[in-house]
N, C-alpha and C. Protein backbone atom coordinates (compact mmCIF):
# COMPACT_ATOMS: atom_id res chain seq x y z
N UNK A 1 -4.07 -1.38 12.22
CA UNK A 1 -4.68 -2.69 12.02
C UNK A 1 -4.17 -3.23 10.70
N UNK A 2 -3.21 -4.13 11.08
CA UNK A 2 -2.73 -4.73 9.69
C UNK A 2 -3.57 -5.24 8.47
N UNK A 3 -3.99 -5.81 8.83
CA UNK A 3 -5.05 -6.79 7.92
C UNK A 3 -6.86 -6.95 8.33
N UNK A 4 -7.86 -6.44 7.56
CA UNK A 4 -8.69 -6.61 7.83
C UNK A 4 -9.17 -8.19 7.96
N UNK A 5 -7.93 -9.18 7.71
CA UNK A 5 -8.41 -10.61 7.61
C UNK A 5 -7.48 -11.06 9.57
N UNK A 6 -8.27 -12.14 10.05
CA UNK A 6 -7.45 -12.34 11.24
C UNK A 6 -7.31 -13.64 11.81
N UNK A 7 -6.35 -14.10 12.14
CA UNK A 7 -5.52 -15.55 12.29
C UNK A 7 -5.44 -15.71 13.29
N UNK A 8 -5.43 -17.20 13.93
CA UNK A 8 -5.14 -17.71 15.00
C UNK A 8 -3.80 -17.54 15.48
N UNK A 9 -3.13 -16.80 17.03
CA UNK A 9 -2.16 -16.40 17.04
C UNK A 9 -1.12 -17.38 16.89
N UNK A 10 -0.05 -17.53 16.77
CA UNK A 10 1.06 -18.29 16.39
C UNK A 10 2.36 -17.76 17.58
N UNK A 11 3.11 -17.96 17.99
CA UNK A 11 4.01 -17.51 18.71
C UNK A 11 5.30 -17.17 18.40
N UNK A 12 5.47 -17.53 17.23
CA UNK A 12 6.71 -17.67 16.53
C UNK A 12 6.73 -16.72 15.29
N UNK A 13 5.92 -16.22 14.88
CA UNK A 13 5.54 -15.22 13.99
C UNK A 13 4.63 -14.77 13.12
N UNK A 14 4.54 -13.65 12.74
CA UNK A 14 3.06 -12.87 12.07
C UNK A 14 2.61 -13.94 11.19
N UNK A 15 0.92 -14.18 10.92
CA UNK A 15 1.22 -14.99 9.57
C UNK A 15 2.07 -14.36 8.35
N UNK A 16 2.37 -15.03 7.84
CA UNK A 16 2.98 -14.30 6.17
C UNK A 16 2.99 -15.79 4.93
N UNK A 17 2.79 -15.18 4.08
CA UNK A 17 2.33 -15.90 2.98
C UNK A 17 3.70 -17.09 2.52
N UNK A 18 4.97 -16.52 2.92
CA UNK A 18 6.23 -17.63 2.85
C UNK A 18 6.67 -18.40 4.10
N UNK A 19 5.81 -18.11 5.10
CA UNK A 19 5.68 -19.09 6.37
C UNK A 19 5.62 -20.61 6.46
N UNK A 20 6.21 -21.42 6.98
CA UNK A 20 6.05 -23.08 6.74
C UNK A 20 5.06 -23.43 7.55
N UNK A 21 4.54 -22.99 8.48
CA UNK A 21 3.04 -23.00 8.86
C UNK A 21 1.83 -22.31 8.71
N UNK A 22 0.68 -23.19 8.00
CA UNK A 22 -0.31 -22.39 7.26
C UNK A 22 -0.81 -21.71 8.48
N UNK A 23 -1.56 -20.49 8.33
CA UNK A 23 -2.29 -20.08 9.02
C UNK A 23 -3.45 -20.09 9.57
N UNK A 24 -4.29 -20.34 10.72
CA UNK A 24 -5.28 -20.82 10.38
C UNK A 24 -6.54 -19.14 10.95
N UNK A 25 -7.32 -19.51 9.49
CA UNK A 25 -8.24 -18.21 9.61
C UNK A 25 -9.21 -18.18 11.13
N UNK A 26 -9.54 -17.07 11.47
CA UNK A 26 -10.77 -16.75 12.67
C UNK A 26 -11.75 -15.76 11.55
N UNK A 27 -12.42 -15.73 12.44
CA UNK A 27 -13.09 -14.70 11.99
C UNK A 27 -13.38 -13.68 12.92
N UNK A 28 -13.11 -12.46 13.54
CA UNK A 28 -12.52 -11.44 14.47
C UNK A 28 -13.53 -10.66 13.52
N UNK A 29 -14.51 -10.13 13.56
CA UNK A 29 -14.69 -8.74 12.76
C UNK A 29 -14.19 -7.62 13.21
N UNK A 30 -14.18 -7.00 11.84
CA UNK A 30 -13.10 -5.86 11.61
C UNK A 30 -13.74 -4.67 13.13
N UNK A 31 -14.82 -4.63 12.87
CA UNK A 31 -15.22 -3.69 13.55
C UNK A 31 -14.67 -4.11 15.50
N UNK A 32 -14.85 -5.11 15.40
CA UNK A 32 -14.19 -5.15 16.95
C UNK A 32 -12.97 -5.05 17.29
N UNK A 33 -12.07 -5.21 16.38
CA UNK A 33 -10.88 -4.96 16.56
C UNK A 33 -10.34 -3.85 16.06
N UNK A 34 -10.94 -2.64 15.48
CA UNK A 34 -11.09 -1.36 15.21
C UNK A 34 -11.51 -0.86 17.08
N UNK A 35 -12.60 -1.31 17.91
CA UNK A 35 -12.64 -0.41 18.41
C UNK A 35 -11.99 -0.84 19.46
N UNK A 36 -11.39 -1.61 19.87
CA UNK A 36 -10.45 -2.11 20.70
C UNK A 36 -8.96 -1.36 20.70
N UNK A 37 -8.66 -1.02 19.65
CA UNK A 37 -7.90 0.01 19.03
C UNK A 37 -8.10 1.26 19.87
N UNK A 38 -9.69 1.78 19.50
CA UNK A 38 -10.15 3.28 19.52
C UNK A 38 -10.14 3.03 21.57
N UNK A 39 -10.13 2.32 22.12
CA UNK A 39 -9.62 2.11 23.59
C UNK A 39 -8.47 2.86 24.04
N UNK A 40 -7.35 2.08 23.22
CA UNK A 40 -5.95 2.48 23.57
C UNK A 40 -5.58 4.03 23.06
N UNK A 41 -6.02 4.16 22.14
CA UNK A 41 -6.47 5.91 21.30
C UNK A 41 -6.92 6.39 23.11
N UNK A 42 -7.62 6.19 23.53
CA UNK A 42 -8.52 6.74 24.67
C UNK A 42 -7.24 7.11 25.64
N UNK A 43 -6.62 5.72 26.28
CA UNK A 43 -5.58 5.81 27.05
C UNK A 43 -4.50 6.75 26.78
N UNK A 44 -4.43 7.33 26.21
CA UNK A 44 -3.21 8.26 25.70
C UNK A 44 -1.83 7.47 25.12
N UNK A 45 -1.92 6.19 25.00
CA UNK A 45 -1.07 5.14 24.69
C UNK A 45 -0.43 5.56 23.13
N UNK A 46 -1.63 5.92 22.48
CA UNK A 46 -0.87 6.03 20.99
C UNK A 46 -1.48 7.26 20.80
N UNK A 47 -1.37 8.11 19.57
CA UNK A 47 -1.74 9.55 18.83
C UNK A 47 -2.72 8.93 18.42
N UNK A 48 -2.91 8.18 17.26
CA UNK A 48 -3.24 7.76 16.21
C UNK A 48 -3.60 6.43 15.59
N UNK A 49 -4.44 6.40 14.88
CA UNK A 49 -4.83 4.45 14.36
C UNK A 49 -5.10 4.53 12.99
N UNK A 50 -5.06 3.55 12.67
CA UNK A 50 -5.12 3.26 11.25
C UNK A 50 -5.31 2.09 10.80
N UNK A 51 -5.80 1.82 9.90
CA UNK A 51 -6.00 0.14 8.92
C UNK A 51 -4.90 -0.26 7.84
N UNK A 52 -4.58 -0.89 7.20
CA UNK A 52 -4.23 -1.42 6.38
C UNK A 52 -4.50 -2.38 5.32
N UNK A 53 -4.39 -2.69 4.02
CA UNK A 53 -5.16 -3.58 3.48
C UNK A 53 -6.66 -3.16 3.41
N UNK A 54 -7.33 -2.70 3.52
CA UNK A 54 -8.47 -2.21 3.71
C UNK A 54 -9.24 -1.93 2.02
N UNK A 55 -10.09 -2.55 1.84
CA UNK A 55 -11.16 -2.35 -0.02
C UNK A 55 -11.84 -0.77 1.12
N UNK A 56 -12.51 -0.28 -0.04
CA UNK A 56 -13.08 0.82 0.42
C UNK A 56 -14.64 0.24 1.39
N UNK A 57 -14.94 -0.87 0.90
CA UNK A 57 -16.16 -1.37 1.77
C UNK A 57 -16.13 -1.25 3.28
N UNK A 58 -14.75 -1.98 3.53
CA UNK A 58 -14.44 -2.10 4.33
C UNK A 58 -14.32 -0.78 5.36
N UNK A 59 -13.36 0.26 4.75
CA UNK A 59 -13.20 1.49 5.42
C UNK A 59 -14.43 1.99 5.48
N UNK A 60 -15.39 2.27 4.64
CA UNK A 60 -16.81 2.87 5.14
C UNK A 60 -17.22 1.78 6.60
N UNK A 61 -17.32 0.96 6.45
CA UNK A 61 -17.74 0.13 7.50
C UNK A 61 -16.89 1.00 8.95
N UNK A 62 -15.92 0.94 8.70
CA UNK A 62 -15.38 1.49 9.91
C UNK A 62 -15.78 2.40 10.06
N UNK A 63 -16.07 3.49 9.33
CA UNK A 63 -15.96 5.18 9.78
C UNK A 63 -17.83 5.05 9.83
N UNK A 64 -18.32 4.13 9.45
CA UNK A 64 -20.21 4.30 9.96
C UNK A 64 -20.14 3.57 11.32
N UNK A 65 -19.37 2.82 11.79
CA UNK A 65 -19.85 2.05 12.93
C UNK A 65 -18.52 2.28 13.96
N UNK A 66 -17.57 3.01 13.75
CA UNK A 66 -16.86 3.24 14.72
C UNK A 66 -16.73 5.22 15.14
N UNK A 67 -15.77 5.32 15.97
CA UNK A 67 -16.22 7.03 16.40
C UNK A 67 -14.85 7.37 16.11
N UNK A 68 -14.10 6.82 15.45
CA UNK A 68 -12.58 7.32 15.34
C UNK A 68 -12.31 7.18 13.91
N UNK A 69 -12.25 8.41 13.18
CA UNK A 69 -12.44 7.94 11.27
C UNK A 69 -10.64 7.40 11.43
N UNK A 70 -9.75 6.19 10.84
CA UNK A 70 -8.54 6.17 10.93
C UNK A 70 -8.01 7.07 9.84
N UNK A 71 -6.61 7.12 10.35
CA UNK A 71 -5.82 8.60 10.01
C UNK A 71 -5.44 8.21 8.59
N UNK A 72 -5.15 6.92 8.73
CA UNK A 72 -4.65 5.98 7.35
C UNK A 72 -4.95 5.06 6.62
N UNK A 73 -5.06 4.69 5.84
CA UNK A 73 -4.91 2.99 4.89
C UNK A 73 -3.76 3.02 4.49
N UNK A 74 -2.92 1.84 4.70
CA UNK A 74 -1.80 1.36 4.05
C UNK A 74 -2.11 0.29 3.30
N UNK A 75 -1.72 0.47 1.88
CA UNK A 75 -2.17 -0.40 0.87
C UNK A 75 -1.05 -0.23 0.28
N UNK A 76 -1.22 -1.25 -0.77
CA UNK A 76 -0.30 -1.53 -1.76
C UNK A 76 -0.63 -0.68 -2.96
N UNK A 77 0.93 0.30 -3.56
CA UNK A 77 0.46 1.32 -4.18
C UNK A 77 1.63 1.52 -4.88
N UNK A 78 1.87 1.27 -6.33
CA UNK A 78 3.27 1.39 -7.31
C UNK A 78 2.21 1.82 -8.83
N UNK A 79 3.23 2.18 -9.66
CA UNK A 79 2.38 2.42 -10.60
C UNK A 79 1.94 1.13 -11.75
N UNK A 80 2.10 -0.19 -10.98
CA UNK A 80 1.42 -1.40 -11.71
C UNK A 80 -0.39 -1.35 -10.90
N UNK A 81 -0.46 -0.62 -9.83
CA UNK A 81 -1.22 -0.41 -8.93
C UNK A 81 -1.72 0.62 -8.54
N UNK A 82 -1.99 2.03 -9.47
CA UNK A 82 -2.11 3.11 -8.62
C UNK A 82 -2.90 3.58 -7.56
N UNK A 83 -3.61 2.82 -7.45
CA UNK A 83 -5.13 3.05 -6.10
C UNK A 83 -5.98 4.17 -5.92
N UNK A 84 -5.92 5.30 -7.81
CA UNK A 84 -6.64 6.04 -8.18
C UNK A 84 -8.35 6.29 -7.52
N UNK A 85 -8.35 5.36 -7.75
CA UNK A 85 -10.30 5.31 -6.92
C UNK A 85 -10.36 4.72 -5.83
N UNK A 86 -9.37 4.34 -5.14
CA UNK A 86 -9.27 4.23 -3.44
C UNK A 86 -8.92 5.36 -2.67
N UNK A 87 -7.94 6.00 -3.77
CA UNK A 87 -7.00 7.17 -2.67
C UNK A 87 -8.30 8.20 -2.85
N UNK A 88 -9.03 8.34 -3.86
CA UNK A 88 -9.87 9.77 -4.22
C UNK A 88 -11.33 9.13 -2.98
N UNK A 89 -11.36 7.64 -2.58
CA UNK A 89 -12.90 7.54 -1.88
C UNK A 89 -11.89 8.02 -0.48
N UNK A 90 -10.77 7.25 -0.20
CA UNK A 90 -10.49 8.07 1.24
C UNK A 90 -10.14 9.32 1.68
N UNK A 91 -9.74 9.98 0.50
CA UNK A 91 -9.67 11.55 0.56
C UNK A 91 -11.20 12.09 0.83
N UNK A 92 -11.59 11.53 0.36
CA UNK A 92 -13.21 12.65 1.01
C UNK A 92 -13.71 12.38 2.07
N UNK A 93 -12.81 11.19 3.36
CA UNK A 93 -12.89 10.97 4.46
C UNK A 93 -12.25 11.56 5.16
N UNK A 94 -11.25 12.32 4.65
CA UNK A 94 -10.27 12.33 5.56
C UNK A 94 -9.35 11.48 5.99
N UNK A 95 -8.90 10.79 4.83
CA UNK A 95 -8.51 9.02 5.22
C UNK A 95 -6.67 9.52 3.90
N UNK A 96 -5.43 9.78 5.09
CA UNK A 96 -4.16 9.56 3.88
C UNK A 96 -4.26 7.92 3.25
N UNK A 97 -3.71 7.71 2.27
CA UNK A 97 -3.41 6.56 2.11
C UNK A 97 -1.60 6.34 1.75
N UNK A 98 -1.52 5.63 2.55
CA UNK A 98 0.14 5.28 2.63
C UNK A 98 0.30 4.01 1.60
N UNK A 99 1.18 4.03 1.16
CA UNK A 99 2.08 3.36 -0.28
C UNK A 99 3.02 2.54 -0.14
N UNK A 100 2.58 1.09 0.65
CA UNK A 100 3.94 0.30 0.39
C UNK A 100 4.16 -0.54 -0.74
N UNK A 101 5.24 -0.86 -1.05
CA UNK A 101 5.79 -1.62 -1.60
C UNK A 101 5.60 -0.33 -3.30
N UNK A 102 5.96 0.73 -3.06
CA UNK A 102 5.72 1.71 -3.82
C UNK A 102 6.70 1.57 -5.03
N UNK A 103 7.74 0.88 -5.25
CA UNK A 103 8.82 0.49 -6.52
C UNK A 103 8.52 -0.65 -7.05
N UNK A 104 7.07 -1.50 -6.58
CA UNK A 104 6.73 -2.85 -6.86
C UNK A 104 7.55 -3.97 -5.73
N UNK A 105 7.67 -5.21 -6.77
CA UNK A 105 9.15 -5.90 -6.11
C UNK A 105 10.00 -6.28 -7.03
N UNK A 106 10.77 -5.93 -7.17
CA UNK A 106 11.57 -6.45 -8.65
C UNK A 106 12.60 -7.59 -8.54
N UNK A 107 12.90 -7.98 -6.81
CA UNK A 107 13.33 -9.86 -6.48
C UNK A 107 12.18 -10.46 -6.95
N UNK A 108 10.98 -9.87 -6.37
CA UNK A 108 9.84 -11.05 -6.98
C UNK A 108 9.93 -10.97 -8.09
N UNK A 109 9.72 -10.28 -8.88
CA UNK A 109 9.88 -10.74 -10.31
C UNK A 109 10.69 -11.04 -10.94
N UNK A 110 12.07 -10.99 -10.75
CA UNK A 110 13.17 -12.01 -10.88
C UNK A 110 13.14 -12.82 -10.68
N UNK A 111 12.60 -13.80 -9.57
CA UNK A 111 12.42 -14.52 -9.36
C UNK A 111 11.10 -15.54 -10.11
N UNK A 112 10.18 -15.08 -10.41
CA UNK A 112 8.59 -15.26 -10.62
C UNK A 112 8.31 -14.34 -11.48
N UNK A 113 8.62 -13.85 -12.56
CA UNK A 113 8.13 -12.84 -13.57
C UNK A 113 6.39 -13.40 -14.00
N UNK A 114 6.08 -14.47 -13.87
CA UNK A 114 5.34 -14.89 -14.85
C UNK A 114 3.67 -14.72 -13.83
N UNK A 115 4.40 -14.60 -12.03
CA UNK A 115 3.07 -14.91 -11.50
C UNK A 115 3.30 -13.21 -10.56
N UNK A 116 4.43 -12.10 -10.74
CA UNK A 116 4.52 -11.18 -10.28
C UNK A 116 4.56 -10.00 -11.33
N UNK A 117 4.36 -8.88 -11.21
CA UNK A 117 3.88 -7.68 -12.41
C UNK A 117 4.94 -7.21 -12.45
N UNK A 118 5.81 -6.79 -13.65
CA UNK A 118 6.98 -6.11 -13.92
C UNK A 118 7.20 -4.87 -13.36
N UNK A 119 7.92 -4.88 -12.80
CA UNK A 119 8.27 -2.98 -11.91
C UNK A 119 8.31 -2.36 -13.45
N UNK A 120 8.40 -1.03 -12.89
CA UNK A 120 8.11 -0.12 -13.79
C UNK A 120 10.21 0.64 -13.65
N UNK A 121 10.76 0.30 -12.99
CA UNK A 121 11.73 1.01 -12.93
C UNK A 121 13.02 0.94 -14.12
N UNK A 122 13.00 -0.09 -15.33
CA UNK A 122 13.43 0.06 -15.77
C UNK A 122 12.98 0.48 -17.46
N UNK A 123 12.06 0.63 -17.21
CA UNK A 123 11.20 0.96 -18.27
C UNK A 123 11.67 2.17 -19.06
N UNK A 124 11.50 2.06 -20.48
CA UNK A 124 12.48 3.74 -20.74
C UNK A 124 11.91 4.28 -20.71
N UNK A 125 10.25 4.78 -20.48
CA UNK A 125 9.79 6.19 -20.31
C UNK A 125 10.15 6.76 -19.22
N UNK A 126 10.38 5.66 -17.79
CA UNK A 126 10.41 6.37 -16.38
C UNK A 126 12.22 6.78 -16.74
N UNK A 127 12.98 6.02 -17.37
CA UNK A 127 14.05 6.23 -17.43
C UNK A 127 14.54 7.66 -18.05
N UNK A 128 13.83 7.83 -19.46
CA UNK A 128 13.57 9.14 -19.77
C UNK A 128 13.00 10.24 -19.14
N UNK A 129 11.98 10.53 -18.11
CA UNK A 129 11.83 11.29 -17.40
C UNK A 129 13.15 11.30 -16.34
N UNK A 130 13.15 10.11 -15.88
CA UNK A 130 14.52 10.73 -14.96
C UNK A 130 15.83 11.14 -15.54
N UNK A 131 16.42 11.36 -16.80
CA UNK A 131 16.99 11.76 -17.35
C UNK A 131 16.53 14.00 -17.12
N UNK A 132 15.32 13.62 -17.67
CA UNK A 132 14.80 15.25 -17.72
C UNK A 132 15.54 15.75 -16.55
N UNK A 133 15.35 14.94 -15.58
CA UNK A 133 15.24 16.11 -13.51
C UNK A 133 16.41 15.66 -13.15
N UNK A 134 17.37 14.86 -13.97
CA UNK A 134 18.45 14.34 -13.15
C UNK A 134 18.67 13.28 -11.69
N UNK A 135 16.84 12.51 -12.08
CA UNK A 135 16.38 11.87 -10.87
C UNK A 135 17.06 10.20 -11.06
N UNK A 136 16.64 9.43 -10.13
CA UNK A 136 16.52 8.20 -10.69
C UNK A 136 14.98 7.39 -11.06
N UNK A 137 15.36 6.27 -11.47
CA UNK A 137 13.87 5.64 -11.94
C UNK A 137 13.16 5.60 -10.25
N UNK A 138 13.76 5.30 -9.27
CA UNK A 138 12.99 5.18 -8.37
C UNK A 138 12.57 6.35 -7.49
N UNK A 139 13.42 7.61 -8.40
CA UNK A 139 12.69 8.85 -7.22
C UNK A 139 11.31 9.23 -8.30
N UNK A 140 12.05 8.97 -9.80
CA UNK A 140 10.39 9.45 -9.99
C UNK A 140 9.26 8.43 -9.85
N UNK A 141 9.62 7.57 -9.68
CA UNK A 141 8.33 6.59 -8.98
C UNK A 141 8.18 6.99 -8.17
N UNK A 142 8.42 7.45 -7.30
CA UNK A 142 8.00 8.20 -5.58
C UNK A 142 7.69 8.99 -5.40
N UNK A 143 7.96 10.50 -6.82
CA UNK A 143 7.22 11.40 -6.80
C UNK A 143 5.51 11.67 -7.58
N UNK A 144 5.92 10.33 -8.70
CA UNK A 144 4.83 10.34 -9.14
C UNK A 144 3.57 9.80 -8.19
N UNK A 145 3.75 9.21 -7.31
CA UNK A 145 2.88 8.69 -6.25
C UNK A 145 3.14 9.88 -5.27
N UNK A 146 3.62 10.37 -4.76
CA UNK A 146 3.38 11.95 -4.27
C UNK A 146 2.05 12.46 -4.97
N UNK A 147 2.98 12.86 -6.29
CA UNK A 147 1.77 13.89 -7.17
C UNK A 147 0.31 13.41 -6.85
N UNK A 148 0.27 12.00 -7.22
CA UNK A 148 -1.08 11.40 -6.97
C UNK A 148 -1.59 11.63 -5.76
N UNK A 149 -0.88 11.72 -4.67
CA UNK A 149 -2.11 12.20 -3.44
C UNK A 149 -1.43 11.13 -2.57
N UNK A 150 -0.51 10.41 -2.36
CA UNK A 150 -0.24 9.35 -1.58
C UNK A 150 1.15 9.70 -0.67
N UNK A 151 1.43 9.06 0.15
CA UNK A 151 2.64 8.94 0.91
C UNK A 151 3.38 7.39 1.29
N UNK A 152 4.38 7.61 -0.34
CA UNK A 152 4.85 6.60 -0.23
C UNK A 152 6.00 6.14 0.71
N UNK A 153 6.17 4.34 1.26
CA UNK A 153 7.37 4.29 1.99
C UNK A 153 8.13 3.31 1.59
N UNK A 154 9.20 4.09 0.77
CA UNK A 154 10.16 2.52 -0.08
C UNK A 154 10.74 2.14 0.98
N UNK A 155 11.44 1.11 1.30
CA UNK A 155 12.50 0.21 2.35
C UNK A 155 13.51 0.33 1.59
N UNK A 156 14.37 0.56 2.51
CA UNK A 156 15.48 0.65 1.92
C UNK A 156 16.75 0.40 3.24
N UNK A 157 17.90 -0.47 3.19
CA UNK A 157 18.64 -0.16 4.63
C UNK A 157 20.28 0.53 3.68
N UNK A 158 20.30 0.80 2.11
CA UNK A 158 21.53 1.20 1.75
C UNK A 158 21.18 3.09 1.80
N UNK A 159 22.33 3.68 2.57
CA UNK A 159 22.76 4.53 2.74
C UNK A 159 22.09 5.59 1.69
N UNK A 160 22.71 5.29 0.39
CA UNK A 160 22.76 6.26 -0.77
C UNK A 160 21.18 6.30 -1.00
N UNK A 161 20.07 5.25 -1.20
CA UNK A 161 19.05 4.79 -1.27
C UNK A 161 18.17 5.88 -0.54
N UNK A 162 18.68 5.50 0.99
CA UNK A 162 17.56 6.31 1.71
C UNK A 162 17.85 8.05 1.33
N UNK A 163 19.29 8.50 0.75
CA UNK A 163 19.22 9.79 0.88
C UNK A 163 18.23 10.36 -0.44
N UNK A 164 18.66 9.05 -1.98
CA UNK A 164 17.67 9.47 -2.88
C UNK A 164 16.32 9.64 -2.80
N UNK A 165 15.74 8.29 -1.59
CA UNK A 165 14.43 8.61 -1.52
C UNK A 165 13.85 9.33 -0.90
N UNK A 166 14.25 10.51 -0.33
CA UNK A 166 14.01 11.67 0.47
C UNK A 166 14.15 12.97 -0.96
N UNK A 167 15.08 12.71 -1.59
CA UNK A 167 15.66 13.56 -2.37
C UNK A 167 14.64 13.81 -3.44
N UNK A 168 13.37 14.29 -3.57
CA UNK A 168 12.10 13.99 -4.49
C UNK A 168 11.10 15.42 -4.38
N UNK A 169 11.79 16.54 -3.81
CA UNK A 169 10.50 17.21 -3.04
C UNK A 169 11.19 18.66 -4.24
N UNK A 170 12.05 18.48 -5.15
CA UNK A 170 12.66 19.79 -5.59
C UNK A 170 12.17 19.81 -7.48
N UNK A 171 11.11 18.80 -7.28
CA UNK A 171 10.45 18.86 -8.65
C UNK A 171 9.07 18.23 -8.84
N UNK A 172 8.39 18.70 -9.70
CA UNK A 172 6.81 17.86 -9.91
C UNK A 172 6.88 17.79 -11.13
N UNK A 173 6.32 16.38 -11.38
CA UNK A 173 5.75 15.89 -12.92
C UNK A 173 4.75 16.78 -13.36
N UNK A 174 5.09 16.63 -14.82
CA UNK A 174 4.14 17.58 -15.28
C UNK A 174 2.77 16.82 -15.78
N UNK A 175 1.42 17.57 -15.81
CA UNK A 175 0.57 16.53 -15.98
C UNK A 175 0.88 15.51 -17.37
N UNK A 176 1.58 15.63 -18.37
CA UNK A 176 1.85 14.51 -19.23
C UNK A 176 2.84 13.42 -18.65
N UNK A 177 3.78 14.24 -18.03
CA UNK A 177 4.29 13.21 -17.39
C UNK A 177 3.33 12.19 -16.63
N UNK A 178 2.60 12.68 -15.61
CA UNK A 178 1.96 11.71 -14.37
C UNK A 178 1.00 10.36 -16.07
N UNK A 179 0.60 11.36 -16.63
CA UNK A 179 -0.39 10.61 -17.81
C UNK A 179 0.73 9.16 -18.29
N UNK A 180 1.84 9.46 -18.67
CA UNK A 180 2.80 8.40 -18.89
C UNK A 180 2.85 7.14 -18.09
N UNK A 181 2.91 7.84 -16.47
CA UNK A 181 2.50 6.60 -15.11
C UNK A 181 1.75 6.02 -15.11
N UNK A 182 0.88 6.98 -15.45
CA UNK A 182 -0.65 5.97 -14.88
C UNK A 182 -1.02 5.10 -16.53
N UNK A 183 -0.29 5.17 -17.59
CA UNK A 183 -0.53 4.28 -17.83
C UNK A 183 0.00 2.78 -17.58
N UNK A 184 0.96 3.19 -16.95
CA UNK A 184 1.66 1.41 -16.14
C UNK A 184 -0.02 1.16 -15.13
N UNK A 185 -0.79 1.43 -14.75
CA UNK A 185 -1.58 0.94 -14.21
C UNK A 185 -2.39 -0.22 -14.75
N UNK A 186 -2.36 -1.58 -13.88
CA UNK A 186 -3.11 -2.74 -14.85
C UNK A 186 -3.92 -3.21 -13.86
N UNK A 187 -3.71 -2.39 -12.43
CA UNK A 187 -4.80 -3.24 -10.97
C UNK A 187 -3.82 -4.70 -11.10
N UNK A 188 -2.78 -4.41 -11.21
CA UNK A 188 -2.41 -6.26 -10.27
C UNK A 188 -1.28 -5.56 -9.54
N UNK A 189 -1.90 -6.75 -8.66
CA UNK A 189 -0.84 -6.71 -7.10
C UNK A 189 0.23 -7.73 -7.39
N UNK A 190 1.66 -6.56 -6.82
CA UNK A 190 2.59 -7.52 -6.34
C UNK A 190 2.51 -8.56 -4.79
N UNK A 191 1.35 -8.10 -4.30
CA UNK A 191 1.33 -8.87 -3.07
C UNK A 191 -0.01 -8.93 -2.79
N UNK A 192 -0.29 -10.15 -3.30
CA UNK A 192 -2.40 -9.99 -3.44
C UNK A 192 -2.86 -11.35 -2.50
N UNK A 193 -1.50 -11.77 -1.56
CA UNK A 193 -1.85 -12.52 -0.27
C UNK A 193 -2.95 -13.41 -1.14
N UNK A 194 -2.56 -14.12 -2.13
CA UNK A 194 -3.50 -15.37 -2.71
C UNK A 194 -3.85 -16.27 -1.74
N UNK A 195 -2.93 -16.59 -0.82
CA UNK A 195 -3.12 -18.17 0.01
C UNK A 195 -3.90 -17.93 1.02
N UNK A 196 -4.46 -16.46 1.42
CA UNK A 196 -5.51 -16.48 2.47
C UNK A 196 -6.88 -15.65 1.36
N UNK A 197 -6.65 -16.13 0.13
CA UNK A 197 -8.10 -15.62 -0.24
C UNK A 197 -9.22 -16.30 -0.20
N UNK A 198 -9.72 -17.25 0.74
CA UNK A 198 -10.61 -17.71 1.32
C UNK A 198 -11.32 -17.58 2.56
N UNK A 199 -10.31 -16.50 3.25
CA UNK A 199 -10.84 -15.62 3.87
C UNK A 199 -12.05 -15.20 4.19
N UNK A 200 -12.68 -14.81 4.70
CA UNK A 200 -14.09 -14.43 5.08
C UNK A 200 -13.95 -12.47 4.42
N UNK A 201 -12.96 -12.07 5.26
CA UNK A 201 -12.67 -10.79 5.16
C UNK A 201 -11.43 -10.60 4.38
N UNK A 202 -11.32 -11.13 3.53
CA UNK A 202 -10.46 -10.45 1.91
C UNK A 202 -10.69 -10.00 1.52
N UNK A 203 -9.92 -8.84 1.63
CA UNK A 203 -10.24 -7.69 0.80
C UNK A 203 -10.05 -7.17 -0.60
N UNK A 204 -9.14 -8.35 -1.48
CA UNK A 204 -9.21 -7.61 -2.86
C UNK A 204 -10.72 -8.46 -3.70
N UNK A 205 -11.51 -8.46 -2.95
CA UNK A 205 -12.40 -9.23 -4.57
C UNK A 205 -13.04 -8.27 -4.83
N UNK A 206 -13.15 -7.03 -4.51
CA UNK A 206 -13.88 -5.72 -4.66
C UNK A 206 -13.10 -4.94 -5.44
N UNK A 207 -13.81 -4.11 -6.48
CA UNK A 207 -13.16 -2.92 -7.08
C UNK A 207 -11.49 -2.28 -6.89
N UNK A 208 -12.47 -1.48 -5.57
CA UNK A 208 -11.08 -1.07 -4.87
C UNK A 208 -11.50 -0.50 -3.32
């Protein structure tokens, strides 16, 4: 379930926030389209379900009023963002939390520095640790979100890219290290979907 927020369908494509047609909100609660889900779970159609975007309100809501706890939350998770007190409430569910946009965006902020949060990848502490392991800035961003409890998924379609970001499993930060990361943590999103925060069911005005 992508988005706990839900739009009138369009035919031409998902909403998305750089779309030339606004979207127009419904209001679908989460819970019905959670168990509409837990249907096709039934059919043998899929393994597995999951949410996305999801505040922790939200995920309790699901796992008290539905019969299928989901396997996942996919949230937004870099170390401008670590999701420290999201990942630790869905761990005691039984809930992974998956990590996109786990290197930040660093076009967006080339582009928009002023209204997007600086990646952390060129920063010289991450640069200095990857010096230590012989890593790059972006594998130890990927392991440091490992360490933390998460499963991150960078995008990537260059060759060398995808082999580094696999290439992460032959070392762990040490706890001063991870302490270095998490201080890039400031809680802002590179992708905090502003233009549907009027939403009924938006999920960042909460904690976490």
């Amino acid at each position: 379930m992508h988005s706990p927020m839900s739009f009138k369908f369009i035919d031409w494509a998902a909403p998305n926030p750089d779309s030339p047609v606004a979207p127009e909100f419904t209001e679908v609660d989460i819970v019905d389209t959670y168990r509409a889900m837990e249907k096709l779970l039934k059919t043998g159609k899929v393994k597995g379900i999951g949410v996305s975007n999801f505040n922790s309100e939200q995920v309790e809501r699901i796992v008290n009023e539905c019969e299928v706890v989901p396997v996942t939350n996919q949230v937004e998770c870099n170390p401008n963002l670590n999701q420290k007190k999201l990942t630790e409430f869905c761990k005691k569910l039984n809930i992974t939390i998956t990590a996109y946009s786990p290197l930040g965006r660093p076009n967006y902020y080339e582009k928009d520095p002023a209204n997007t949060p600086k990646p952390a990848l060129d920063d010289p502490r991450v640069l200095e640790i990857g010096k230590k392991y012989g890593k790059t800035p972006g594998q130890i961003i990927l392991r440091y979100l490992v360490d933390i409890g998460t499963i991150p998924v960078p995008k990537s379609a260059n060759p060398d890219r995808l082999r580094q970001n696999i290439d992460i499993f032959d070392f762990k930060l040490t706890p001063e290290e991870i302490a270095i990361m998490d201080g890039f943590n400031t809680g802002t999103r590179s992708v905090p979907f502003a233009v549907w925060a009027p939403h009924k069911y938006y999920p960042f005005n909460t904690e976490f």
